[in-house]
Protein backbone atom coordinates (compact mmCIF):
# COMPACT_ATOMS: atom_id res chain seq x y z
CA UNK A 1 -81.95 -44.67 8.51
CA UNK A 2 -78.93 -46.36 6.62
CA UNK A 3 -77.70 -42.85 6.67
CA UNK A 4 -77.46 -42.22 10.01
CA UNK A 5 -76.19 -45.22 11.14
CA UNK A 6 -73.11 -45.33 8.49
CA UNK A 7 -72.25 -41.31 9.86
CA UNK A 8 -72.83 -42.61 13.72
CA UNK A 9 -70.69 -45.71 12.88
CA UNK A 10 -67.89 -43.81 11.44
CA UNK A 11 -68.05 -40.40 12.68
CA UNK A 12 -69.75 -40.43 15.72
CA UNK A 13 -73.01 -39.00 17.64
CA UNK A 14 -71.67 -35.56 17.27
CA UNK A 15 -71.52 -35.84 13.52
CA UNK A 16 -74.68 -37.60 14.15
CA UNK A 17 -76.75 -34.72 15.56
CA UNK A 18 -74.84 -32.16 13.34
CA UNK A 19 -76.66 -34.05 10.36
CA UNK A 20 -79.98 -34.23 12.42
CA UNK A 21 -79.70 -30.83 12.31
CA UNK A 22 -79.14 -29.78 8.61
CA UNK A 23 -81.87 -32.54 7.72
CA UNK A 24 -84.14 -30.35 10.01
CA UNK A 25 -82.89 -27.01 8.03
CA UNK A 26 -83.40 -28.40 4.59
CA UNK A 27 -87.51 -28.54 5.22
CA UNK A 28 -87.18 -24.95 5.62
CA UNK A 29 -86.45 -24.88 1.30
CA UNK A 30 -89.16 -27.00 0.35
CA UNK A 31 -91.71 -25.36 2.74
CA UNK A 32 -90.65 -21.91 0.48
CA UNK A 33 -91.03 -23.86 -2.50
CA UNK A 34 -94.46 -25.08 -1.23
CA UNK A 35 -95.66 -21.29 -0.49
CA UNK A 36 -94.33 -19.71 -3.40
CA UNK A 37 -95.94 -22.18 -5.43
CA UNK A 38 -99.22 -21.96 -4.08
CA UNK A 39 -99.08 -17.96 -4.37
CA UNK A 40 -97.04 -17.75 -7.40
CA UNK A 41 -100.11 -20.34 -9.42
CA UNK A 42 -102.82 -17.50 -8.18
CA UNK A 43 -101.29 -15.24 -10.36
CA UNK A 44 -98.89 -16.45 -13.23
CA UNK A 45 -99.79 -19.18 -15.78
CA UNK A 46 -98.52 -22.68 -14.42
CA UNK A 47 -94.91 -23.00 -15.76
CA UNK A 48 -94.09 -19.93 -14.45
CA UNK A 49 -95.18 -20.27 -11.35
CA UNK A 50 -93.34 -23.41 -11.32
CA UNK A 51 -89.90 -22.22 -12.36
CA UNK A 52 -90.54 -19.06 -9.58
CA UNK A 53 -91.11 -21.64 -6.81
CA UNK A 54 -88.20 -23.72 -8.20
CA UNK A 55 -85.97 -20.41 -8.27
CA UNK A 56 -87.62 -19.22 -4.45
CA UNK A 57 -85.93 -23.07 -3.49
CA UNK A 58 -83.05 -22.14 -4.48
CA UNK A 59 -82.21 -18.78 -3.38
CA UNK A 60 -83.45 -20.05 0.32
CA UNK A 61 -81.29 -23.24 0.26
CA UNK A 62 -78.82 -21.34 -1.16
CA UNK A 63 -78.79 -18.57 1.52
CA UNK A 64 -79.14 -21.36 4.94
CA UNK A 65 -75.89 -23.05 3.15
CA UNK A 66 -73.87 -19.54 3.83
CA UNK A 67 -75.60 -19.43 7.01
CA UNK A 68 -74.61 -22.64 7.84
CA UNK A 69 -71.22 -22.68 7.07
CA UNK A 70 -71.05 -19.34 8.60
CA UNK A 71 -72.03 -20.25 11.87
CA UNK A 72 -71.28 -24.01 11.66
């Protein structure tokens, strides 16, 4: 909330809803995380699964930041 006042204060609604929008694009990452997990603990031993979920997260958030700044 503090957040998005301080970038509406000083940048504007524009900037505003541009940050609305990545905060709605960076559930997308956790939900992978979330899914991989739950598949990845069916079949690997529990830190494994972990650091696959954790490395799923990454390559996801990784790939919507060069889609964002592609088409941003």
């Amino acid at each position: 909330l503090i957040a998005h006042y301080i970038v509406a204060s000083e940048r504007g609604i524009e900037a505003l809803r541009a940050t609305i929008v990545f905060g709605m694009w960076s559930i997308i990452p956790y939900f992978v995380y979330l899914v991989s997990l739950w598949y990845f603990t069916g079949i690997m031993r529990l830190p494994l699964a972990l650091a696959g979920a954790v490395g799923c997260w990454g390559l996801c958030a990784w790939l919507l930041i060069l889609g964002w700044n592609h088409f941003h």
